[in-house]
N, C-alpha and C. Protein backbone atom coordinates (compact mmCIF):
# COMPACT_ATOMS: atom_id res chain seq x y z
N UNK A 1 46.27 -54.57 14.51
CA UNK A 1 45.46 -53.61 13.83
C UNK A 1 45.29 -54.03 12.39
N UNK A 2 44.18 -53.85 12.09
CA UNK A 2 43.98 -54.01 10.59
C UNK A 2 44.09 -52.84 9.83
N UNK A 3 44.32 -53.22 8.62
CA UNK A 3 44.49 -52.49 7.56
C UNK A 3 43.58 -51.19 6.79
N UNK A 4 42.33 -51.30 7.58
CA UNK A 4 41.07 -50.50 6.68
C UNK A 4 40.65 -49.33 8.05
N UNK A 5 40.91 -48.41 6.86
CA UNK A 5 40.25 -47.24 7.18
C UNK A 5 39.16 -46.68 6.70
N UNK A 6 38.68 -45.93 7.52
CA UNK A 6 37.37 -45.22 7.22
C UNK A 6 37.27 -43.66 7.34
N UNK A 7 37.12 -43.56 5.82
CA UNK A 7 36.64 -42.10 5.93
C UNK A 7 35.46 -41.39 6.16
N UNK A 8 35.74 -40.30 7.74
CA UNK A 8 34.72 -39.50 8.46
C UNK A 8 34.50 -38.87 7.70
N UNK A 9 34.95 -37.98 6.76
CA UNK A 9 34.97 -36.58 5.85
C UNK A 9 33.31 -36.83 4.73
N UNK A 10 33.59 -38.30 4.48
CA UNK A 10 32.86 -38.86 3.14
C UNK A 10 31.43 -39.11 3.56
N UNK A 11 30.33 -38.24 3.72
CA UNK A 11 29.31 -38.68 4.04
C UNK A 11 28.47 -39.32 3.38
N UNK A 12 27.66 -40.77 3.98
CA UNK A 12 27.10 -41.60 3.16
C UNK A 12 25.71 -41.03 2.74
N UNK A 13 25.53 -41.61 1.92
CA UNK A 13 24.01 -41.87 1.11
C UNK A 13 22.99 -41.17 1.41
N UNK A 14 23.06 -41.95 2.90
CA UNK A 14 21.47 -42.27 3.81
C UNK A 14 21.75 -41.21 4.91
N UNK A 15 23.24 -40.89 4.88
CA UNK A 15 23.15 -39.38 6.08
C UNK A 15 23.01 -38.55 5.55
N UNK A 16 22.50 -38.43 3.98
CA UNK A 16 22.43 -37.22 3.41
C UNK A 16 21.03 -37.10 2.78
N UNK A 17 20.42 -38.48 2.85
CA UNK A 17 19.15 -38.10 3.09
C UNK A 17 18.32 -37.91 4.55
N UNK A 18 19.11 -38.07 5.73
CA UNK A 18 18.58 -38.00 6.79
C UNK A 18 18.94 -36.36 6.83
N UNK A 19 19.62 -35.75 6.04
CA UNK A 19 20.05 -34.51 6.59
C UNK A 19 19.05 -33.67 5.83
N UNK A 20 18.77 -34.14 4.55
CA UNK A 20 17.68 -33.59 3.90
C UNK A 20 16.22 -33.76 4.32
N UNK A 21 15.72 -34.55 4.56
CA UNK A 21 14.90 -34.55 5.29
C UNK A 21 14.50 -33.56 6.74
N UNK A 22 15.59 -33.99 7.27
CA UNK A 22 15.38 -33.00 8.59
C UNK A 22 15.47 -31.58 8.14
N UNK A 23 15.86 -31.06 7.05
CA UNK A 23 15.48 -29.78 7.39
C UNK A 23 14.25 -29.29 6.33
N UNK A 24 13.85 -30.42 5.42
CA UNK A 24 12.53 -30.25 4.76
C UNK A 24 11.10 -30.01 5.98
N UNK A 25 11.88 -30.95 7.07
CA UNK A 25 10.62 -31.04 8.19
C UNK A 25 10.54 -30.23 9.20
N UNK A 26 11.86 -29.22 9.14
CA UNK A 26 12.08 -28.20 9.67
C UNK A 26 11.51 -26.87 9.17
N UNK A 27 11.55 -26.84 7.90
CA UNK A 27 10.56 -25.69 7.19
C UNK A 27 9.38 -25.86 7.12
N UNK A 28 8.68 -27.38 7.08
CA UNK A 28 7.34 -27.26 6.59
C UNK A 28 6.28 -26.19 6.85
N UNK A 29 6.98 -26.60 8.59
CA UNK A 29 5.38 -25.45 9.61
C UNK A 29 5.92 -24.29 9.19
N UNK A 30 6.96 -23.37 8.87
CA UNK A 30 7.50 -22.44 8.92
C UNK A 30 6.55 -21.23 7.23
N UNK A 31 5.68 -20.75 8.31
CA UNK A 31 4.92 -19.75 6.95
C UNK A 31 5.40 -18.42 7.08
N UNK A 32 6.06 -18.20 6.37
CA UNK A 32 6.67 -16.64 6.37
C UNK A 32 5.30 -15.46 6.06
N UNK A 33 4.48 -15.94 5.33
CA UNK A 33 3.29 -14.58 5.17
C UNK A 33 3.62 -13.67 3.95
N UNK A 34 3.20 -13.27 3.45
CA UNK A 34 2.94 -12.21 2.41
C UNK A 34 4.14 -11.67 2.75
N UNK A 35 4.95 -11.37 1.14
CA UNK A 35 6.06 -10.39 1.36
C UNK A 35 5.77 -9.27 0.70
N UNK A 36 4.39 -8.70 0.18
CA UNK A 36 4.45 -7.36 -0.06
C UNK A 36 3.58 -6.84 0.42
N UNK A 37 3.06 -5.29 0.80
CA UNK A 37 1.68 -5.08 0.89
C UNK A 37 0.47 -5.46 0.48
N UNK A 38 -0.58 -5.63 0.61
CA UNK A 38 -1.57 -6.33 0.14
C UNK A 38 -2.99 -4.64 0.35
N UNK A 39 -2.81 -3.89 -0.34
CA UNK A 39 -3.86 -2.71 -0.02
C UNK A 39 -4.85 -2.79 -1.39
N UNK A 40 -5.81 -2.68 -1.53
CA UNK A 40 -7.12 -2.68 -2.04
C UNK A 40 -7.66 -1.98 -2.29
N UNK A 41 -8.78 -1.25 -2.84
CA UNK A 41 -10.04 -0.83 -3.16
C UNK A 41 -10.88 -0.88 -1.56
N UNK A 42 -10.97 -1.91 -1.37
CA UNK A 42 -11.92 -2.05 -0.23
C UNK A 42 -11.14 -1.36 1.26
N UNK A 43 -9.45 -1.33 0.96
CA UNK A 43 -8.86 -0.77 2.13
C UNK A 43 -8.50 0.32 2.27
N UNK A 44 -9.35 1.33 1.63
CA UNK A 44 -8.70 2.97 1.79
C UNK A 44 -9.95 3.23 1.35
N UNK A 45 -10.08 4.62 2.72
CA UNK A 45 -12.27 4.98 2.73
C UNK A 45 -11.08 6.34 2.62
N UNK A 46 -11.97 6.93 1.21
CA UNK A 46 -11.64 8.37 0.99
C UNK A 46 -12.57 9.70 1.38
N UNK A 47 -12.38 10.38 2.12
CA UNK A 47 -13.03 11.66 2.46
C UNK A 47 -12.15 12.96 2.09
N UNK A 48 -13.13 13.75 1.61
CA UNK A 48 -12.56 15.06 1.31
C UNK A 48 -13.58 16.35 1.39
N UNK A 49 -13.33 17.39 2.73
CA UNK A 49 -14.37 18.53 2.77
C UNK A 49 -14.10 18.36 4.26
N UNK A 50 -14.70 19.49 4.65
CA UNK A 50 -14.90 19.68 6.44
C UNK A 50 -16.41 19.57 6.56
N UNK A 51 -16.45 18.58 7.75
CA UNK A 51 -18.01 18.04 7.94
C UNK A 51 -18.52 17.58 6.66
N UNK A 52 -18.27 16.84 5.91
CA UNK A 52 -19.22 16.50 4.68
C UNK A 52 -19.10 17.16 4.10
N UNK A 53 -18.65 18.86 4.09
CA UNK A 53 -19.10 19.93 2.93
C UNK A 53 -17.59 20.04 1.98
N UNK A 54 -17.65 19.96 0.81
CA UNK A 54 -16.46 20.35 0.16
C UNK A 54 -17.06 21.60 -0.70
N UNK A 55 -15.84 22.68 -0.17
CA UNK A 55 -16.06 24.13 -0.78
C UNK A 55 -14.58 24.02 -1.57
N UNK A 56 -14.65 23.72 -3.16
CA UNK A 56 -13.35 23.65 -3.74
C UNK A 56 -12.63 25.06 -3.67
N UNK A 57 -13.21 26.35 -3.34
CA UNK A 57 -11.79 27.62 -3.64
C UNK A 57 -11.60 27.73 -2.29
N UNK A 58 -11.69 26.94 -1.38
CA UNK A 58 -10.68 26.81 0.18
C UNK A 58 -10.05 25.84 0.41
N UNK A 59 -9.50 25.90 1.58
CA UNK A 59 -8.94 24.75 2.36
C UNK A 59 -9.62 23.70 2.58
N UNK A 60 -9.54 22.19 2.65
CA UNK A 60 -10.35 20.99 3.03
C UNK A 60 -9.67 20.19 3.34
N UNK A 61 -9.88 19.24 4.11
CA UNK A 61 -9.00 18.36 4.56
C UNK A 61 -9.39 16.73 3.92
N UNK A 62 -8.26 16.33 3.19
CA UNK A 62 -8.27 15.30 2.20
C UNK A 62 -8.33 14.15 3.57
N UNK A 63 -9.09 13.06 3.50
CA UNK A 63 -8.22 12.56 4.58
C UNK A 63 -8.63 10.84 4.34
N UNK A 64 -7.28 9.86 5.02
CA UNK A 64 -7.72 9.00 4.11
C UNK A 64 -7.06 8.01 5.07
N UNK A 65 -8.54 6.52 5.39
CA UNK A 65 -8.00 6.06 6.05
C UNK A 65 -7.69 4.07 5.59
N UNK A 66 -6.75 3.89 5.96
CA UNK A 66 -5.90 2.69 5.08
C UNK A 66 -5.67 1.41 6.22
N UNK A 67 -6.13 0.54 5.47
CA UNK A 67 -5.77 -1.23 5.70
C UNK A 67 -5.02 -1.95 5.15
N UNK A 68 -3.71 -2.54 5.62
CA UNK A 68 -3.01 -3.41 5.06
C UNK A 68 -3.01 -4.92 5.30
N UNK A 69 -3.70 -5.56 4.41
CA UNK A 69 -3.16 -7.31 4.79
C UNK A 69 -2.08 -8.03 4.46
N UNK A 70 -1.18 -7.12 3.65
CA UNK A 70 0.29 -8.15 3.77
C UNK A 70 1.38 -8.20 4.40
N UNK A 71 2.41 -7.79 4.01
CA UNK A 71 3.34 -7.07 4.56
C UNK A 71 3.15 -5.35 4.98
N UNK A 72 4.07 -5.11 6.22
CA UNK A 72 4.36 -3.83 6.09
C UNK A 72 4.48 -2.73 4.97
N UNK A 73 3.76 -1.79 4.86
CA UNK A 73 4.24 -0.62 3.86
C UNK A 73 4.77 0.05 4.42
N UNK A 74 6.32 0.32 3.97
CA UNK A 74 6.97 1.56 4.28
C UNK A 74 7.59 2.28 2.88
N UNK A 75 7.06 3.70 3.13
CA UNK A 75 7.25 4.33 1.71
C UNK A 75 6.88 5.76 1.60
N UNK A 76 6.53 6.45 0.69
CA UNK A 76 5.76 7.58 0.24
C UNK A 76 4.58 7.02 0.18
N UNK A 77 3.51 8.10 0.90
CA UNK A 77 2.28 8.24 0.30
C UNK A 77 1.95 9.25 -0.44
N UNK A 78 1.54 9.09 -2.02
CA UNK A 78 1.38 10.59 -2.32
C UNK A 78 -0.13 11.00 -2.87
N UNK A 79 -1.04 12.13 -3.16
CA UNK A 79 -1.69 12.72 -3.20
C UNK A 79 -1.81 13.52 -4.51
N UNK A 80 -2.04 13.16 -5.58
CA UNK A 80 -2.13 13.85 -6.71
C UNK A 80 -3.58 14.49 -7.43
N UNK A 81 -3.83 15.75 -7.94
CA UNK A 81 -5.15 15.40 -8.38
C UNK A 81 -5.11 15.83 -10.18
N UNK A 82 -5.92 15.38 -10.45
CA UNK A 82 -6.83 15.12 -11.70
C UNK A 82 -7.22 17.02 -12.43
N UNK A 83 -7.06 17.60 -13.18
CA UNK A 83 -7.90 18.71 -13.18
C UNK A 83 -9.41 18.51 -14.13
N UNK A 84 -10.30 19.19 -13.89
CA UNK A 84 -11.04 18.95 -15.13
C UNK A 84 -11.10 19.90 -16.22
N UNK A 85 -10.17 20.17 -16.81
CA UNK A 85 -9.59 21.06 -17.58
C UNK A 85 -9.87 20.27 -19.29
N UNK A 86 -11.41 20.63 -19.59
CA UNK A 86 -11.38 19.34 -21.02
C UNK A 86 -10.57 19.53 -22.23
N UNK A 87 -10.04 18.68 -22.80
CA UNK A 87 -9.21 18.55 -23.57
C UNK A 87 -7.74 18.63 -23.66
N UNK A 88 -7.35 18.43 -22.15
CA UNK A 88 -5.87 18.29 -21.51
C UNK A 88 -5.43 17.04 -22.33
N UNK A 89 -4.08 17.33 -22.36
CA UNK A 89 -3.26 16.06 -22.57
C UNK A 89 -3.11 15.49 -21.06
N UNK A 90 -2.23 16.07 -20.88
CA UNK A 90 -2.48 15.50 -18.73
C UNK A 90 -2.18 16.45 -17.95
N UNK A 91 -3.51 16.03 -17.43
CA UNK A 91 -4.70 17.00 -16.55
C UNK A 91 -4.01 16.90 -15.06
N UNK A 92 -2.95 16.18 -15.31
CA UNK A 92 -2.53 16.39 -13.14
C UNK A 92 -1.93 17.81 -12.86
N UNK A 93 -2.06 17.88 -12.09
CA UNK A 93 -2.05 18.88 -11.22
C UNK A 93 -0.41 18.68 -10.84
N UNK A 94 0.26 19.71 -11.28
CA UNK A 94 1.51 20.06 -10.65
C UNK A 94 1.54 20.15 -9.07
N UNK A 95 1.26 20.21 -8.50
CA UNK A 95 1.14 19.92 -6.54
C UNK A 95 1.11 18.57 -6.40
N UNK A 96 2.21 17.90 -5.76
CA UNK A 96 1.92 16.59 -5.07
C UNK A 96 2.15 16.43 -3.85
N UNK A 97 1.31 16.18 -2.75
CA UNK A 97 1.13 16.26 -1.52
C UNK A 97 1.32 14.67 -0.96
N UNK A 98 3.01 14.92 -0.47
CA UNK A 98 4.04 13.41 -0.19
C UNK A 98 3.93 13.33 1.37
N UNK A 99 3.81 12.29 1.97
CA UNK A 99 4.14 12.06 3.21
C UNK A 99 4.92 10.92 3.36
N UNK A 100 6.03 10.67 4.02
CA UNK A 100 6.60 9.38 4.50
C UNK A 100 5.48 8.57 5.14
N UNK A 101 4.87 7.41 5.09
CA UNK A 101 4.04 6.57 5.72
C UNK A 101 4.51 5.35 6.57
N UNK A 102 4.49 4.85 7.36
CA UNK A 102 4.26 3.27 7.50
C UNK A 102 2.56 2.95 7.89
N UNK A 103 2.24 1.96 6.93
CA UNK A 103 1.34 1.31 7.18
C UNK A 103 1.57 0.08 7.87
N UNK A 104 1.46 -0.49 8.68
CA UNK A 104 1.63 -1.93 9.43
C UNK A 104 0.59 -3.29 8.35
N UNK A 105 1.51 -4.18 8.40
CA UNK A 105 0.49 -5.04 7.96
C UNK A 105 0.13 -6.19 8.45
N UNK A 106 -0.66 -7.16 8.01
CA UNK A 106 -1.52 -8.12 8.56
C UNK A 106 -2.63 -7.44 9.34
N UNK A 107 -3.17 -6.95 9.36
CA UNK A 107 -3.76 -5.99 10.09
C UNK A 107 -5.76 -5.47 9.63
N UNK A 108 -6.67 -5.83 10.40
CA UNK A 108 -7.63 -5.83 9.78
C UNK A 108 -8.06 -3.84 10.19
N UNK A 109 -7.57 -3.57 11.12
CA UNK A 109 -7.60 -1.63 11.74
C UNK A 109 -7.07 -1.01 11.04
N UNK A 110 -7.79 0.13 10.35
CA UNK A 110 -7.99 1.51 10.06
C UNK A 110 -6.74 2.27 10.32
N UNK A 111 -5.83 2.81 9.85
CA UNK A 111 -4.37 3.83 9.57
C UNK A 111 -5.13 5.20 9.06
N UNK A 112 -5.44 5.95 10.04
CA UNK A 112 -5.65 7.38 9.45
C UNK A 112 -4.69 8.46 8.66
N UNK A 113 -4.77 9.25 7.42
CA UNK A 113 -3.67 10.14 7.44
C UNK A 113 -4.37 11.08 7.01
N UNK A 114 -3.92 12.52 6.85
CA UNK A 114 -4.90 13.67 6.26
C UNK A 114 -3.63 14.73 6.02
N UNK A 115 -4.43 15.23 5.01
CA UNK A 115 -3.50 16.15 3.77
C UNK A 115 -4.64 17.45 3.52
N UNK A 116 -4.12 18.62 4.38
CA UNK A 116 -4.43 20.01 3.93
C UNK A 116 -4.25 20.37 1.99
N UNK A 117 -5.81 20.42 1.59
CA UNK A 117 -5.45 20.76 0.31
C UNK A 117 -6.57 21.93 -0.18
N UNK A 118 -6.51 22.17 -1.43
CA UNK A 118 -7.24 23.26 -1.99
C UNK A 118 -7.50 22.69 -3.31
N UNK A 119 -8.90 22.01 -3.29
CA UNK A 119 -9.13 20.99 -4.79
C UNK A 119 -9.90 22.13 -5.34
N UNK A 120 -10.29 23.28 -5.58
CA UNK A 120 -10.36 24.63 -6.95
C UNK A 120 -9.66 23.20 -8.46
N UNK A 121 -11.12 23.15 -9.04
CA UNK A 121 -10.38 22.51 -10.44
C UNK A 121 -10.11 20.68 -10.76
N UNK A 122 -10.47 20.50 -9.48
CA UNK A 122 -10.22 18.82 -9.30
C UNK A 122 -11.48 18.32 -10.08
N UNK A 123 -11.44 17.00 -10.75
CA UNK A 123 -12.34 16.07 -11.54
C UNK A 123 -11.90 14.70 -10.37
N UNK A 124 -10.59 14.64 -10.45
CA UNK A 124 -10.48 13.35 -10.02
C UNK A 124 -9.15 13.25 -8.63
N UNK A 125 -8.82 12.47 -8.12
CA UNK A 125 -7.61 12.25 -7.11
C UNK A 125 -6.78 10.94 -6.91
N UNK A 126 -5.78 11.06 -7.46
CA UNK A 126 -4.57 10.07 -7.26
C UNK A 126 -4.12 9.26 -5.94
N UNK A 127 -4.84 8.68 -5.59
CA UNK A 127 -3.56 7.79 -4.14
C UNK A 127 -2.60 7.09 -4.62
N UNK A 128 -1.24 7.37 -4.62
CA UNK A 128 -0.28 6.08 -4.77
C UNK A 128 1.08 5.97 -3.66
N UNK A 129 1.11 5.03 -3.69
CA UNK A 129 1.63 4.02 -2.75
C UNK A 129 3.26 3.93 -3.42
N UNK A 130 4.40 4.62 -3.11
CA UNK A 130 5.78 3.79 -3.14
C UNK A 130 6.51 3.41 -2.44
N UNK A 131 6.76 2.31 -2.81
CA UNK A 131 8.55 2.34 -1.93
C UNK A 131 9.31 0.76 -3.04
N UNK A 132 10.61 0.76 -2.47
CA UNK A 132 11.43 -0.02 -3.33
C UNK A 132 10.77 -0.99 -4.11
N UNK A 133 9.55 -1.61 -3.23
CA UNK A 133 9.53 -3.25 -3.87
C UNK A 133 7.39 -2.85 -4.08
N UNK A 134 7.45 -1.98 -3.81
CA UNK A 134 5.51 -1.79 -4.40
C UNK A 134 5.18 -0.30 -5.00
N UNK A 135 4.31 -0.52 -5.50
CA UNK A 135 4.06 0.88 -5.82
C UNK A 135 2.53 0.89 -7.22
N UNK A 136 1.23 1.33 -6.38
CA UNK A 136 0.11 1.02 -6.61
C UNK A 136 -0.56 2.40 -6.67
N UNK A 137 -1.43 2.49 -7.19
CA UNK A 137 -2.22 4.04 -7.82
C UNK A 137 -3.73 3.55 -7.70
N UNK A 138 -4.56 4.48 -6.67
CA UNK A 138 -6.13 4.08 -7.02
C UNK A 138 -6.22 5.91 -7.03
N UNK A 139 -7.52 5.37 -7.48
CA UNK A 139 -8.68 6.78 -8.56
C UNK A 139 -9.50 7.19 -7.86
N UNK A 140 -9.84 8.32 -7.05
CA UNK A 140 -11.00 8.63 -6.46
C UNK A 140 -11.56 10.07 -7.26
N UNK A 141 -12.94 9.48 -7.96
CA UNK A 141 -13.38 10.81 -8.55
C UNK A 141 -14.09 11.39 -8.25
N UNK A 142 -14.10 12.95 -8.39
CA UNK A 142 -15.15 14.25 -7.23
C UNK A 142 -16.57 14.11 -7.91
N UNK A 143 -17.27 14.71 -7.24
CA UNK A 143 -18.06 14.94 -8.10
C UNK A 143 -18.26 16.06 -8.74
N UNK A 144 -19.14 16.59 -9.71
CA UNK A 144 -19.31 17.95 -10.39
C UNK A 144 -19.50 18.95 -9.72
N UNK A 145 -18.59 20.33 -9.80
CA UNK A 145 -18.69 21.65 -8.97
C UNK A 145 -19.83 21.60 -8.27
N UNK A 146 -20.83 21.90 -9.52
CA UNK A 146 -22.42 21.84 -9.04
C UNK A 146 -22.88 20.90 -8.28
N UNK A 147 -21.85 19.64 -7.56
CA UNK A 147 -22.75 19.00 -6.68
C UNK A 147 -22.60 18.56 -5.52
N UNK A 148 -20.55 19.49 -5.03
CA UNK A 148 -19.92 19.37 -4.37
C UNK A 148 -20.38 19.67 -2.97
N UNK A 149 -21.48 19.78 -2.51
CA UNK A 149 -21.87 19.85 -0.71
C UNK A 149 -21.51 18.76 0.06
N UNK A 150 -21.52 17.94 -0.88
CA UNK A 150 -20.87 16.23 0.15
C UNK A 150 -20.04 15.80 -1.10
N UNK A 151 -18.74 15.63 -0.60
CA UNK A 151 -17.84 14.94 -1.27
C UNK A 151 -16.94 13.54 -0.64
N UNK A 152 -17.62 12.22 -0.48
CA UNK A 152 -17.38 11.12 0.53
C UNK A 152 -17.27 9.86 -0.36
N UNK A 153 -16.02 9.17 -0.30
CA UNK A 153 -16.08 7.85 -0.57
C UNK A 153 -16.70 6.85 0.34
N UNK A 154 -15.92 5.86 -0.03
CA UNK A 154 -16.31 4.77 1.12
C UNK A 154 -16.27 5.42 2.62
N UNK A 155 -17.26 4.80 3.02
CA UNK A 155 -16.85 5.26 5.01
C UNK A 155 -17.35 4.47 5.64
């Protein structure tokens, strides 16, 4: 027997770039996708009134339907409105109308939700979006008392 040993423990050079490699070529294909929601302007069509008609000193049904292209939303959806009360410091409206949501994402289909409300006093309406890692606010504004027979965003 000879004298020389070899240490297994000590990995060489070139096995440690073969090891790097293999798992660079192991991730490449690997696309994880959007890690947050991805919701828009273009992905939430706002309606508010029964049949087209909004009568602000009753009941109407807010209702609002949502597209996600990134990740999953899971969170609060909430519902705030605007008053037109001129010369407010801030004009929101003490009522906030919360629902637990999941929105699914990657997803090019329509998520309906609808919120019993009484807009008496509304100028404008809050959508926002929370949860741990997002949390986004769009503006939908009414139109004037005087012109409230159809009150319809996008559709």
């Amino acid at each position: 027997m000879s004298g020389a040993t070899v240490n297994l423990l000590k990995p060489s050079t070139s096995l440690r770039a073969i090891l790097v490699l293999g798992l660079l070529a192991s991730s490449a294909g690997c696309s994880r996708g959007p890690t947050l929601p991805q919701i828009g302007e273009d992905d939430i069509r706002f309606e508010l009134g029964l049949a087209g008609v909004l009568e602000r000193s009753r009941w109407n049904l807010l209702r609002l339907k949502l597209r996600n292209r990134g990740a999953d939303f899971q969170g609060a959806l909430e519902v705030q409105a605007l008053s037109d009360q001129a010369g407010a410091v801030d004009s929101r409206e003490p009522i906030v109308y919360r629902l637990e949501a999941e929105v699914p994402g990657k997803s090019s289909t329509f998520r309906e939700v609808a919120f019993p409300v009484r807009p008496e006093g509304w100028s404008e309406v809050l959508v926002t979006f929370k949860s741990p890692r997002y949390l986004k606010t769009f503006r939908f504004p009414l139109p004037p008392p005087e012109r409230s027979s159809r009150a319809r965003g996008k559709s």
